[in-house]
N, C-alpha and C. Protein backbone atom coordinates (compact mmCIF):
# COMPACT_ATOMS: atom_id res chain seq x y z
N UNK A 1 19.31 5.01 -11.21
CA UNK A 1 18.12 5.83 -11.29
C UNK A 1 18.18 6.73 -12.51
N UNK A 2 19.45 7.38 -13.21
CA UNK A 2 19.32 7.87 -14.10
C UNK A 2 19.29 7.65 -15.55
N UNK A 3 19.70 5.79 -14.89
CA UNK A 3 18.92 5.12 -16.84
C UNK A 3 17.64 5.22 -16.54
N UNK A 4 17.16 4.64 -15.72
CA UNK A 4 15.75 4.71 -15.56
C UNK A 4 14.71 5.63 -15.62
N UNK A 5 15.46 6.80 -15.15
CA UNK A 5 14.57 8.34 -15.53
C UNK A 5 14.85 8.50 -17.30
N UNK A 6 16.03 8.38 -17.88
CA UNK A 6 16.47 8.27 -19.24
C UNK A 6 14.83 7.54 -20.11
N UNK A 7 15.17 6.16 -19.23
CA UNK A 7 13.54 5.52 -20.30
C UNK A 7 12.43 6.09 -19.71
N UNK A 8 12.21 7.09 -19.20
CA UNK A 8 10.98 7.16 -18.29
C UNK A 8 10.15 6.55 -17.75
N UNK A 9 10.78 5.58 -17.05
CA UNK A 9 10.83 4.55 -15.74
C UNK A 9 11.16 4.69 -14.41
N UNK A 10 10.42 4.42 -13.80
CA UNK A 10 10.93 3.86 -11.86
C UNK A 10 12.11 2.94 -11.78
N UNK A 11 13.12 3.40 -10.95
CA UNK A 11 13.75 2.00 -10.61
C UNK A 11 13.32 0.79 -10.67
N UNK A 12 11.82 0.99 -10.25
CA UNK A 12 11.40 -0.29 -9.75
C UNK A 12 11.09 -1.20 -11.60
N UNK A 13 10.58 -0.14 -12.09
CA UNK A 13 10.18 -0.59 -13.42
C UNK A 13 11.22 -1.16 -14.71
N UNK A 14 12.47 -0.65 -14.52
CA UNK A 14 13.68 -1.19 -14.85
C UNK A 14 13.93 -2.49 -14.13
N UNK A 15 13.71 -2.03 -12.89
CA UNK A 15 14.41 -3.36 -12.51
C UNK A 15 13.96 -4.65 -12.66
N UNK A 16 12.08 -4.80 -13.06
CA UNK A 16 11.52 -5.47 -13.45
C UNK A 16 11.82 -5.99 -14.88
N UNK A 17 12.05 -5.07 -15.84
CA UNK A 17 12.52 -5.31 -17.25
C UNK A 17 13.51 -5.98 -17.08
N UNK A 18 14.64 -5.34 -16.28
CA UNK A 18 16.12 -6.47 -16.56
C UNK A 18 15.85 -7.82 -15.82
N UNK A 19 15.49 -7.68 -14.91
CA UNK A 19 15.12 -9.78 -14.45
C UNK A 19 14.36 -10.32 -15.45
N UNK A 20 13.59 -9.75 -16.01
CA UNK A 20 12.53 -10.50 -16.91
C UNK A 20 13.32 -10.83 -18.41
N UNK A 21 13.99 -9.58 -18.64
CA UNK A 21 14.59 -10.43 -19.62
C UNK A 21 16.15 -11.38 -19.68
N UNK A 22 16.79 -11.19 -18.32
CA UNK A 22 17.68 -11.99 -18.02
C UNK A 22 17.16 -13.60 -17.74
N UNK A 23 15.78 -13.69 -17.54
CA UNK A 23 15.72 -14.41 -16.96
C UNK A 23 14.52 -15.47 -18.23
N UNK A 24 14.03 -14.58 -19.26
CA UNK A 24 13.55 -15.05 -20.77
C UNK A 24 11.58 -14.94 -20.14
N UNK A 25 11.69 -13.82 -19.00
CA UNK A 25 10.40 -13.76 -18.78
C UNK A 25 9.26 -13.00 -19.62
N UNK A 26 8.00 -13.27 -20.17
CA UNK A 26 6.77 -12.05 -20.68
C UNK A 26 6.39 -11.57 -19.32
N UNK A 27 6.76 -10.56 -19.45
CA UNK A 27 5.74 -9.71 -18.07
C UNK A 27 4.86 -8.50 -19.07
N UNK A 28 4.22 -8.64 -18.49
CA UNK A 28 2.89 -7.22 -19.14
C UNK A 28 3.78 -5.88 -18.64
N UNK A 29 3.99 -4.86 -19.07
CA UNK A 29 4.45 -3.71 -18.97
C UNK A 29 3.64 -3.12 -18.24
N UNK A 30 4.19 -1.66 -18.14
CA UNK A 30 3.44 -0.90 -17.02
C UNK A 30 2.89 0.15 -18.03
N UNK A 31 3.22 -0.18 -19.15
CA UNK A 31 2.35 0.74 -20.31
C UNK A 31 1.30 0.19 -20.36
N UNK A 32 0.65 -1.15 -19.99
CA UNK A 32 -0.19 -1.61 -20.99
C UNK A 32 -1.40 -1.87 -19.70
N UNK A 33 -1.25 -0.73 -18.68
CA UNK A 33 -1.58 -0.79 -16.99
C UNK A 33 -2.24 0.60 -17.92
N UNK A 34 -3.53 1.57 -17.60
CA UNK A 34 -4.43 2.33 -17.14
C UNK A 34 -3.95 3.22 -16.54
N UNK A 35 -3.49 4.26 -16.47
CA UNK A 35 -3.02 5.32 -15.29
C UNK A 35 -4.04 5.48 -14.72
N UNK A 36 -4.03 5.48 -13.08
CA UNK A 36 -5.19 5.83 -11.99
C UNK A 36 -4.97 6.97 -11.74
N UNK A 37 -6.23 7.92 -12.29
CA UNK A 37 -6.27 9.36 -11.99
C UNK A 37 -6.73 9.61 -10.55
N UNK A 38 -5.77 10.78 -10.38
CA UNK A 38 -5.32 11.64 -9.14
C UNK A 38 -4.20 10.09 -8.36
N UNK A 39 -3.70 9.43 -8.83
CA UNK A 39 -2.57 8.39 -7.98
C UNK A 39 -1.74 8.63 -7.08
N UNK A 40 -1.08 9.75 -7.02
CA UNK A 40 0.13 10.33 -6.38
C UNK A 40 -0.88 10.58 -5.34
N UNK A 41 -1.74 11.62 -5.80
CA UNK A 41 -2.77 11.93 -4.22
C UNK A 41 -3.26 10.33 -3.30
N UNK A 42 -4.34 9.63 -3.61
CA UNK A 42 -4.44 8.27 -3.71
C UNK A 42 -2.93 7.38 -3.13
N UNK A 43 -2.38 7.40 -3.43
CA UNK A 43 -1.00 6.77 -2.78
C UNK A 43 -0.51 7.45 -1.58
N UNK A 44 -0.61 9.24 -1.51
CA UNK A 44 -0.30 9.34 0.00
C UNK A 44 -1.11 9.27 0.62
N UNK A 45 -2.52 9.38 0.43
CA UNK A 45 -4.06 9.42 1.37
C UNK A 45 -3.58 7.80 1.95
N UNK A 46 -3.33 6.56 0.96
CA UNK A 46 -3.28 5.03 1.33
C UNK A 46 -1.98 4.78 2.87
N UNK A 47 -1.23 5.89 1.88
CA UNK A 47 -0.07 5.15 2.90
C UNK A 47 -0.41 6.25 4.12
N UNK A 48 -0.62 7.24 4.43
CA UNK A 48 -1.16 8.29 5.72
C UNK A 48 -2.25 7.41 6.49
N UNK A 49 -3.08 6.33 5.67
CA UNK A 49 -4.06 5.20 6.53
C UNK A 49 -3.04 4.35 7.35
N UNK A 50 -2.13 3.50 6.30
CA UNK A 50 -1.33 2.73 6.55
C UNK A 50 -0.66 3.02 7.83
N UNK A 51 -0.09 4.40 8.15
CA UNK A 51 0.51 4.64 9.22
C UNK A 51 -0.22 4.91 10.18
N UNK A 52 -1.37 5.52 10.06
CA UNK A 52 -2.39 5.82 10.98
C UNK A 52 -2.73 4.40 11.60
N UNK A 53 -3.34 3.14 11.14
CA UNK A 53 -3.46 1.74 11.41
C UNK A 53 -2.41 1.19 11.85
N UNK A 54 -1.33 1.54 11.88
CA UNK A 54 0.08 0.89 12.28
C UNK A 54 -0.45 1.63 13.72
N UNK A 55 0.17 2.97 14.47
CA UNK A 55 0.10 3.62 15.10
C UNK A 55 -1.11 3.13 16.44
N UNK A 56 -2.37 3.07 15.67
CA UNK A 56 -3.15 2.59 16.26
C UNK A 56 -2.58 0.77 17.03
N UNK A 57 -2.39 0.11 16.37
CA UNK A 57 -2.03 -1.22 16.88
C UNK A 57 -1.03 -1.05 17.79
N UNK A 58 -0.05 -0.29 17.64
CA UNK A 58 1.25 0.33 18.70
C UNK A 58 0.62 0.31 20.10
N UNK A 59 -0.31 1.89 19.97
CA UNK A 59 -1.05 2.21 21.26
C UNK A 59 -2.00 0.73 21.69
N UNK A 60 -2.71 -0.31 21.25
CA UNK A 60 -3.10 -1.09 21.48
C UNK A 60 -2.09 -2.30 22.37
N UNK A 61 -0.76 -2.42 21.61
CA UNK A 61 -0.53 -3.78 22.20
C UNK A 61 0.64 -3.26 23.22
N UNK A 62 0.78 -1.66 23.39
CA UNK A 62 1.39 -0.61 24.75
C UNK A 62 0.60 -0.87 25.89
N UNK A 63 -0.99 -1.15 25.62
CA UNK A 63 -1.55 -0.59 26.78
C UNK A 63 -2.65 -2.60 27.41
N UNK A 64 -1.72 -2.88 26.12
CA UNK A 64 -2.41 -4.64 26.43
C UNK A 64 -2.03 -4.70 28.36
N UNK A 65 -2.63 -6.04 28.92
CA UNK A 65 -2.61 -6.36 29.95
C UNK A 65 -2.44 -5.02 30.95
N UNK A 66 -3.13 -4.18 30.66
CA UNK A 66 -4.07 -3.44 31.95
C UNK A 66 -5.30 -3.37 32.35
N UNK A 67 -5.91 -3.82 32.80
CA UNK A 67 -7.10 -4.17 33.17
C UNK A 67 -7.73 -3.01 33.05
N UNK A 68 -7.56 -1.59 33.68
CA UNK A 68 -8.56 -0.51 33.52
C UNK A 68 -8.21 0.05 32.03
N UNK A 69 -7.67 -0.61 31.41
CA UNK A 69 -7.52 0.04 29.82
C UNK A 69 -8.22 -0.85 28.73
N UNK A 70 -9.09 -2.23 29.30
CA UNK A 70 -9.16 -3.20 28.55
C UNK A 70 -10.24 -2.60 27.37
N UNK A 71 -11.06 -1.68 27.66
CA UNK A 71 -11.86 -1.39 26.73
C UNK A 71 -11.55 -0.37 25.78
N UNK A 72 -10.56 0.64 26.06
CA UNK A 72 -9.82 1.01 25.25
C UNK A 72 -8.93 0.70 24.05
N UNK A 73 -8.08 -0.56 24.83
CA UNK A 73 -7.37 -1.29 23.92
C UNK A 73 -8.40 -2.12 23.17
N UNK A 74 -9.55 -2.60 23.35
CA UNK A 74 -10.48 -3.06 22.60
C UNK A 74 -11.10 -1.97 20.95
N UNK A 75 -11.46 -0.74 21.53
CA UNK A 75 -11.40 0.25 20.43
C UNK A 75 -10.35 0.72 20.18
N UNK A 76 -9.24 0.44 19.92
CA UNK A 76 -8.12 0.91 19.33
C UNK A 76 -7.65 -0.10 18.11
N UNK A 77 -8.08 -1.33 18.68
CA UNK A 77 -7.81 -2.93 17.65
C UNK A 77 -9.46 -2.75 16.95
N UNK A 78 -10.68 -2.13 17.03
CA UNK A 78 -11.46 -2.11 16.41
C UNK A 78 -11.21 -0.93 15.21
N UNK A 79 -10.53 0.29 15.43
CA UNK A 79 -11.02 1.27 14.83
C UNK A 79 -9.34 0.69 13.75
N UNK A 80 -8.20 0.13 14.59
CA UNK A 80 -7.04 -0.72 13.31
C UNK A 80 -7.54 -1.44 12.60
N UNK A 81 -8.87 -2.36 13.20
CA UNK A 81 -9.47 -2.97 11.74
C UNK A 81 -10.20 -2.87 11.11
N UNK A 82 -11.03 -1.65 11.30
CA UNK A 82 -11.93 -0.83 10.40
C UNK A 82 -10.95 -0.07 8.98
N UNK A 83 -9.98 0.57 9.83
CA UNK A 83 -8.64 0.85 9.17
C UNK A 83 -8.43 0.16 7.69
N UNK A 84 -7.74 -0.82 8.08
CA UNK A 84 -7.38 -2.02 7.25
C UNK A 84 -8.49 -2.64 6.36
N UNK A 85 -9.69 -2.50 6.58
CA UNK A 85 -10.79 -2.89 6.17
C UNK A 85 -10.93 -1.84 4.87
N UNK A 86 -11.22 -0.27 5.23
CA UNK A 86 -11.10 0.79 4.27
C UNK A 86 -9.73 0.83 3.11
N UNK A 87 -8.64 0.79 3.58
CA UNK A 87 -7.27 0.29 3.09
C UNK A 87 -7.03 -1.12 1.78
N UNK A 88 -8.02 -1.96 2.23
CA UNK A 88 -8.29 -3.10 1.47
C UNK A 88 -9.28 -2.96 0.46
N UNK A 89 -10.55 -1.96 0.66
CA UNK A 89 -11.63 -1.82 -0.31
C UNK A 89 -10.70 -0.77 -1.21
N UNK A 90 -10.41 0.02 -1.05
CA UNK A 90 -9.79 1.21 -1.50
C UNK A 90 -8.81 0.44 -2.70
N UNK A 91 -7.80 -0.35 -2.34
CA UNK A 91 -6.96 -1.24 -3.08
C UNK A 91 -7.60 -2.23 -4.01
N UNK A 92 -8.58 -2.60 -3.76
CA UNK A 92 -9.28 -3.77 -4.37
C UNK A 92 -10.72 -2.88 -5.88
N UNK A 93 -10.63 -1.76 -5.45
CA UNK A 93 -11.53 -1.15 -6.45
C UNK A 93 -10.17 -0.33 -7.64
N UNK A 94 -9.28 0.12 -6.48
CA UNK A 94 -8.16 0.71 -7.46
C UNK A 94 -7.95 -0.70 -8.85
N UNK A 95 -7.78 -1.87 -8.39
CA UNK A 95 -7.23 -3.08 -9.09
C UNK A 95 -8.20 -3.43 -9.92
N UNK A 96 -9.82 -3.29 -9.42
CA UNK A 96 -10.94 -3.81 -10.72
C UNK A 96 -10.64 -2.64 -12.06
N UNK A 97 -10.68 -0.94 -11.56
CA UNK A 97 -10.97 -0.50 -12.30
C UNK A 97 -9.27 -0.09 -13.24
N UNK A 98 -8.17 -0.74 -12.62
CA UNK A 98 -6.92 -0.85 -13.75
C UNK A 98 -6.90 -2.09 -14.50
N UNK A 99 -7.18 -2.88 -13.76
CA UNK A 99 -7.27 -4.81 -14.64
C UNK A 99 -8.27 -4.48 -15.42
């Protein structure tokens, strides 16, 4: 982590450089990527959904096969895939307006 802070890089972004060139790959850099303003915010709002939609499916497949809960567990798998639905637009506009 502290070569990587050295180039002012992510682990993750090093670690991409060294396979790529161990391996004789062109990968597009993460310079040549758009910074998405307010991201850090945007990344915990995504992943606070993410867990929220997890959570929800939990309580859903807890309370599966009870008959007086069936409509409950019905809005709990509706409002996880409304969830996931928002989660996916959100990701998919982030990607038009960096590509």
């Amino acid at each position: 982590m502290v070569i990587a802070a050295a180039r002012g890089m992510t682990p993750g972004q090093l670690a991409r450089q060294l396979v790529a060139r161990d391996l004789d790959l062109i990968l597009r850099s993460s310079t040549d990527r758009r910074r998405i303003e307010n991201g850090e915010v945007l990344g915990r709002v995504l992943g606070a959904l993410g867990r929220i939609s997890h959570e929800l499916g939990q309580w859903a497949n807890a309370t599966q096969g009870h008959p007086d809960d069936s409509a409950a567990v019905r809005e709990l798998r509706r409002m996880g895939a409304d969830l996931d639905r928002v989660i996916e637009a959100i990701l998919t506009t982030i990607r038009k307006k960096a590509g």
